[in-house]
Protein backbone atom coordinates (compact mmCIF):
# COMPACT_ATOMS: atom_id res chain seq x y z
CA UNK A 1 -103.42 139.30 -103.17
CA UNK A 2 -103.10 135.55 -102.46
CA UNK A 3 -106.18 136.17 -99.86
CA UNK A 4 -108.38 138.00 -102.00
CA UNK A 5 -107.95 135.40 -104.93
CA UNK A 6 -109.00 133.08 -102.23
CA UNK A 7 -112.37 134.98 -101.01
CA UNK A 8 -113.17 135.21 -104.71
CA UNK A 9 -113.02 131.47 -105.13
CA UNK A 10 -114.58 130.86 -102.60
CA UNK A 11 -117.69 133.14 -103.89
CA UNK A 12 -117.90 131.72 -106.90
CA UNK A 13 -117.78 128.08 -105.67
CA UNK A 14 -120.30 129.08 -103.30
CA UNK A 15 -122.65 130.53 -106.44
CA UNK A 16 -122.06 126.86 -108.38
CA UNK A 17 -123.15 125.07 -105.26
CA UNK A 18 -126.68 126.87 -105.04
CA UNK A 19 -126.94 126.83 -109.29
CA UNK A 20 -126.29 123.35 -109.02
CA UNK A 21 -128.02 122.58 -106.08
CA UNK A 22 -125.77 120.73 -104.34
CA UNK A 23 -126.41 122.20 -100.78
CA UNK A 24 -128.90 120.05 -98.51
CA UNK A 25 -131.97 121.78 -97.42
CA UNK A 26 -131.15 121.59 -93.61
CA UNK A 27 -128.22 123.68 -94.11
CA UNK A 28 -130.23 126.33 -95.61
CA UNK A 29 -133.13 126.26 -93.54
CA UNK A 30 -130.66 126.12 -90.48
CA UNK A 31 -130.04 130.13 -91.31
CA UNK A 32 -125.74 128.88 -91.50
CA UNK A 33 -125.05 132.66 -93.02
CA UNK A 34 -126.40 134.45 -89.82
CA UNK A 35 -123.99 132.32 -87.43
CA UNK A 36 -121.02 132.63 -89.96
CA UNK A 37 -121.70 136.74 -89.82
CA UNK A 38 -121.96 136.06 -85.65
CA UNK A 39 -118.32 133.93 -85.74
CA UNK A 40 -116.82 137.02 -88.31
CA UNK A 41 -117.44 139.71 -85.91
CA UNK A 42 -116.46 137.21 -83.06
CA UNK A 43 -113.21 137.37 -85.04
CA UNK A 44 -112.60 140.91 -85.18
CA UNK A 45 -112.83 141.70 -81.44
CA UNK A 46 -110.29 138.42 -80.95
CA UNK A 47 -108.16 139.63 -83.96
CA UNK A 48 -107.95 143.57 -82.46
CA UNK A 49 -107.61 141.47 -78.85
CA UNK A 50 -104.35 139.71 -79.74
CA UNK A 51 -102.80 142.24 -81.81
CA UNK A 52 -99.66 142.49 -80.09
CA UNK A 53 -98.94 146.79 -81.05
CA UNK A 54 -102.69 147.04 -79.12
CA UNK A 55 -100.85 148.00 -75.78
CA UNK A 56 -98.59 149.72 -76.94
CA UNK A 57 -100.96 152.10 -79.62
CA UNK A 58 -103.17 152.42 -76.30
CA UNK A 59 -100.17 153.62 -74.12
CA UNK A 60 -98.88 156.41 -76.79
CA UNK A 61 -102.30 156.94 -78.05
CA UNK A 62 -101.99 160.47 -79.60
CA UNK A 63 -105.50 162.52 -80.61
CA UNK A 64 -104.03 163.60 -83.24
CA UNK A 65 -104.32 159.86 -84.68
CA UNK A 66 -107.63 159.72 -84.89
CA UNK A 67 -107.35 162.11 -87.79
CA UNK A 68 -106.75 159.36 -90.48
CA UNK A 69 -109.19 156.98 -90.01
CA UNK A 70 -111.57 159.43 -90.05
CA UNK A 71 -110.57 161.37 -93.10
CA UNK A 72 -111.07 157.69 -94.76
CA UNK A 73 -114.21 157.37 -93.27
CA UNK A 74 -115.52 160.97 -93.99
CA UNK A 75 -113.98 160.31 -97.98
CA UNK A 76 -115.39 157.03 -98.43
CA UNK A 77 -118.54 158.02 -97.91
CA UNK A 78 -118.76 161.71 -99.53
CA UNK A 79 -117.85 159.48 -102.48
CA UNK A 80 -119.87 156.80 -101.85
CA UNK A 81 -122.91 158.82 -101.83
CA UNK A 82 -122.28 160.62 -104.83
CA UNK A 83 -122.02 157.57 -106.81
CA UNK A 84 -125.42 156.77 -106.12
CA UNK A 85 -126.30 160.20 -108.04
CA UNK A 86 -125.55 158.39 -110.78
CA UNK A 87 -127.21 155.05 -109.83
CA UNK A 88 -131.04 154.90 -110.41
CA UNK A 89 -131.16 151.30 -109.02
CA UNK A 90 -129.29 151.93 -105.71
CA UNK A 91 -130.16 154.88 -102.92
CA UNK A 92 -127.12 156.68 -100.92
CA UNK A 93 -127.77 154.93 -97.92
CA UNK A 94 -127.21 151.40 -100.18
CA UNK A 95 -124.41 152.79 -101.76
CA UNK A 96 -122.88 154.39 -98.37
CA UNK A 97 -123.25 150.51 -96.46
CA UNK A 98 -121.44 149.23 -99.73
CA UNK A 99 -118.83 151.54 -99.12
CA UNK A 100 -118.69 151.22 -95.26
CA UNK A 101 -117.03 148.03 -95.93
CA UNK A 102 -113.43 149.66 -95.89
CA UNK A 103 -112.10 146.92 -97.65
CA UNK A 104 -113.49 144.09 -95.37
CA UNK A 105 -114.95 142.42 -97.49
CA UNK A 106 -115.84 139.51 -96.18
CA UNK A 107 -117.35 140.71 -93.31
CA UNK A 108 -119.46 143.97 -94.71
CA UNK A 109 -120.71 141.47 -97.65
CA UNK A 110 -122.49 139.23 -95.26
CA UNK A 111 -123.89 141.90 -93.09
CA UNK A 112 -125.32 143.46 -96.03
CA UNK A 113 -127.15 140.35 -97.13
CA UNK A 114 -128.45 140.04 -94.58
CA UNK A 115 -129.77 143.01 -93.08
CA UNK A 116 -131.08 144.34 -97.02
CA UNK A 117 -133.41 141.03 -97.05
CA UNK A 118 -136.26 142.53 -95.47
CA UNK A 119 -136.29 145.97 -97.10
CA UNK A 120 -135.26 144.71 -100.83
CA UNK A 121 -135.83 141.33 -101.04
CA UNK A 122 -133.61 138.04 -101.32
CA UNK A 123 -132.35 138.39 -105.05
CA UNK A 124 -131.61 142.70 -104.47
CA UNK A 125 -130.21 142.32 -100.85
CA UNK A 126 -127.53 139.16 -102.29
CA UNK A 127 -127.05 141.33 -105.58
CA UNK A 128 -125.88 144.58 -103.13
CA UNK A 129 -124.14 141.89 -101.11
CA UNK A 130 -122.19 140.84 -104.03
CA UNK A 131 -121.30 144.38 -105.60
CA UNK A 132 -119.62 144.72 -101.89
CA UNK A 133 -117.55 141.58 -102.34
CA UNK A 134 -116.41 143.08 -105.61
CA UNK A 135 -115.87 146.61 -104.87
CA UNK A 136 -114.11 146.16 -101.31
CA UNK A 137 -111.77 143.18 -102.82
CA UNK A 138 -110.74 145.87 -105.41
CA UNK A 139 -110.17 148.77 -102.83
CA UNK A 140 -107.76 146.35 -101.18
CA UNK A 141 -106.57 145.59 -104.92
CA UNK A 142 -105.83 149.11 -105.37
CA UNK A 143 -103.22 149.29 -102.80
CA UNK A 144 -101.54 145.80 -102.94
CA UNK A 145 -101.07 146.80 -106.88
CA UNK A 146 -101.16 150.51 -106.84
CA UNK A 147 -99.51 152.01 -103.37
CA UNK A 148 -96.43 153.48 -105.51
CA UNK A 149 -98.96 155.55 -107.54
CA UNK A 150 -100.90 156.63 -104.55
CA UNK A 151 -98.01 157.25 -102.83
CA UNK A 152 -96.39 159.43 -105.86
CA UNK A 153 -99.86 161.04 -106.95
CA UNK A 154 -101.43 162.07 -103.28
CA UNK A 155 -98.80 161.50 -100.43
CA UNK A 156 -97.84 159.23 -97.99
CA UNK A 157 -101.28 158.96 -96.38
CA UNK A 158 -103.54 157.74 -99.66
CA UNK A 159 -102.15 154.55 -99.30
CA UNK A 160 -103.20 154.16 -95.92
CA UNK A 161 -106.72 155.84 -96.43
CA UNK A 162 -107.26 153.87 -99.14
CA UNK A 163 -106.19 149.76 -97.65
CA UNK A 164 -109.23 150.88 -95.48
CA UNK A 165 -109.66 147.84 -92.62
CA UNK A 166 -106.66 145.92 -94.16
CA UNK A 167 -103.62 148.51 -93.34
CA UNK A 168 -103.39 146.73 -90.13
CA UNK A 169 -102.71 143.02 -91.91
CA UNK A 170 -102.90 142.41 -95.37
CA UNK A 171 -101.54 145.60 -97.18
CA UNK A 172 -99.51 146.58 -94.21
CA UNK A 173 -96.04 145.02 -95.61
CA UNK A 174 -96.54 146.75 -98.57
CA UNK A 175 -97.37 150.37 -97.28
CA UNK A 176 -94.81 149.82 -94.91
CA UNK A 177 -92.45 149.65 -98.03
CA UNK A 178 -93.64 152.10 -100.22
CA UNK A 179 -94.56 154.78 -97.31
CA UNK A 180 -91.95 154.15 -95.08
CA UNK A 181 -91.34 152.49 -91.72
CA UNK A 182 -92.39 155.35 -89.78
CA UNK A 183 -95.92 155.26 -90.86
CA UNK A 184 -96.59 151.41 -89.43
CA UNK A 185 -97.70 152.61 -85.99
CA UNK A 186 -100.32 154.96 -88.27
CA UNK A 187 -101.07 152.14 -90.15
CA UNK A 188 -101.45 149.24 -88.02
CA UNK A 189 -103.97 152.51 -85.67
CA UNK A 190 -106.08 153.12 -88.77
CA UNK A 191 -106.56 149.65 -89.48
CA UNK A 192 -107.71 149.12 -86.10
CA UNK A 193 -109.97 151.62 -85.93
CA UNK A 194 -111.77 151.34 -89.39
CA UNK A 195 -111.90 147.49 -88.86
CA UNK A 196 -113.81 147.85 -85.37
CA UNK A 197 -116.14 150.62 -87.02
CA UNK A 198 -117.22 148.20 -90.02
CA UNK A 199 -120.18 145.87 -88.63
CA UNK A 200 -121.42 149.46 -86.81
CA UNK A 201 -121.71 151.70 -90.03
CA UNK A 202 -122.34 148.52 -92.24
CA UNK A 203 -125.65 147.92 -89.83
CA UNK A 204 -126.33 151.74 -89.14
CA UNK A 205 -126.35 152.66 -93.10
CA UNK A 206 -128.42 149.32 -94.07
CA UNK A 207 -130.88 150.63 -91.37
CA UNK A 208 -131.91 153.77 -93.04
């Protein structure tokens, strides 16, 4: 939660800095946000590089794995598009790149940005940008405050679907607790495997 608090900050400091005009012109016209979105995804490859369970997921890889990531894949964005029956503002393919953020927020925020300027415009493009800030740093919320629920409600896999790109870090310790130390392997795959599929579907969806 500590991290998310942080990104949030961070946002909103980042907002007061262009109100307020306090950012020099050279940084802006220097394009800074497309190199910061080149260093991110520069960071996932060395972040699913170093993880040490990478060997070992690769040496008992299983098929049958694959199952969960995609089931959160496939249910993110069955849901994802039928919210946008209900938005007049936003098509499905906006609404499915929001939610092909999987909880990376960071990362899906920035790509969204920047690959929306051309079709909607600067103001709509950092507007969708933002709503997938908010909406993935609440999907993470979700489980880091509500995994016992899941768990109780849906099983011992909601948890998991629904941490998205984080079950491999941030909400790991928790699922791991609430779900059960046999699931980690699952959990640490699926986190994995969303995490590397983010800047593909992000940039895939925002090209339609």
């Amino acid at each position: 939660m500590k991290g998310s608090i942080v990104i949030v900050v961070c946002f909103v400091l980042g907002i007061l800095f262009g109100v307020f005009d306090l950012v020099p012109d050279y940084i802006l016209e220097a394009d800074v946000a497309v190199y910061v979105l080149y260093a991110l995804i520069f960071a996932v490859g060395i972040s699913i590089g170093c993880d040490k369970n990478l060997k070992h997921i690769i040496k008992n890889f299983d098929v049958k794995l694959l199952l969960l990531p995609l089931a959160t894949i496939v249910g993110t964005l069955s849901f994802s598009a039928l919210v946008a029956l209900f938005l007049s503002k936003w098509s499905v393919t906006d609404c499915m790149a929001v939610g092909s953020g999987f909880a990376y927020y960071s990362l899906s925020s920035i790509l969204i940005t920047e690959l929306k300027e051309a079709s909607l415009g600067v103001q709509l493009a950092t507007e969708l940008g933002t709503i997938a800030l908010i909406s993935n740093i609440i999907r993470e919320l979700y489980v880091l405050l509500g995994a016992p629920l899941l768990y109780k409600v849906f099983g011992k896999f909601a948890p998991i679907c629904v941490g998205g790109a984080t079950t491999a870090d941030t909400t790991l310790p928790i699922i791991t607790n609430v779900c059960g130390k046999d699931l980690v392997f699952a959990s640490i795959f699926h986190g994995l495997v969303i995490d590397f599929s983010v800047p593909f579907m992000v940039s895939f969806f925002c090209s339609l």
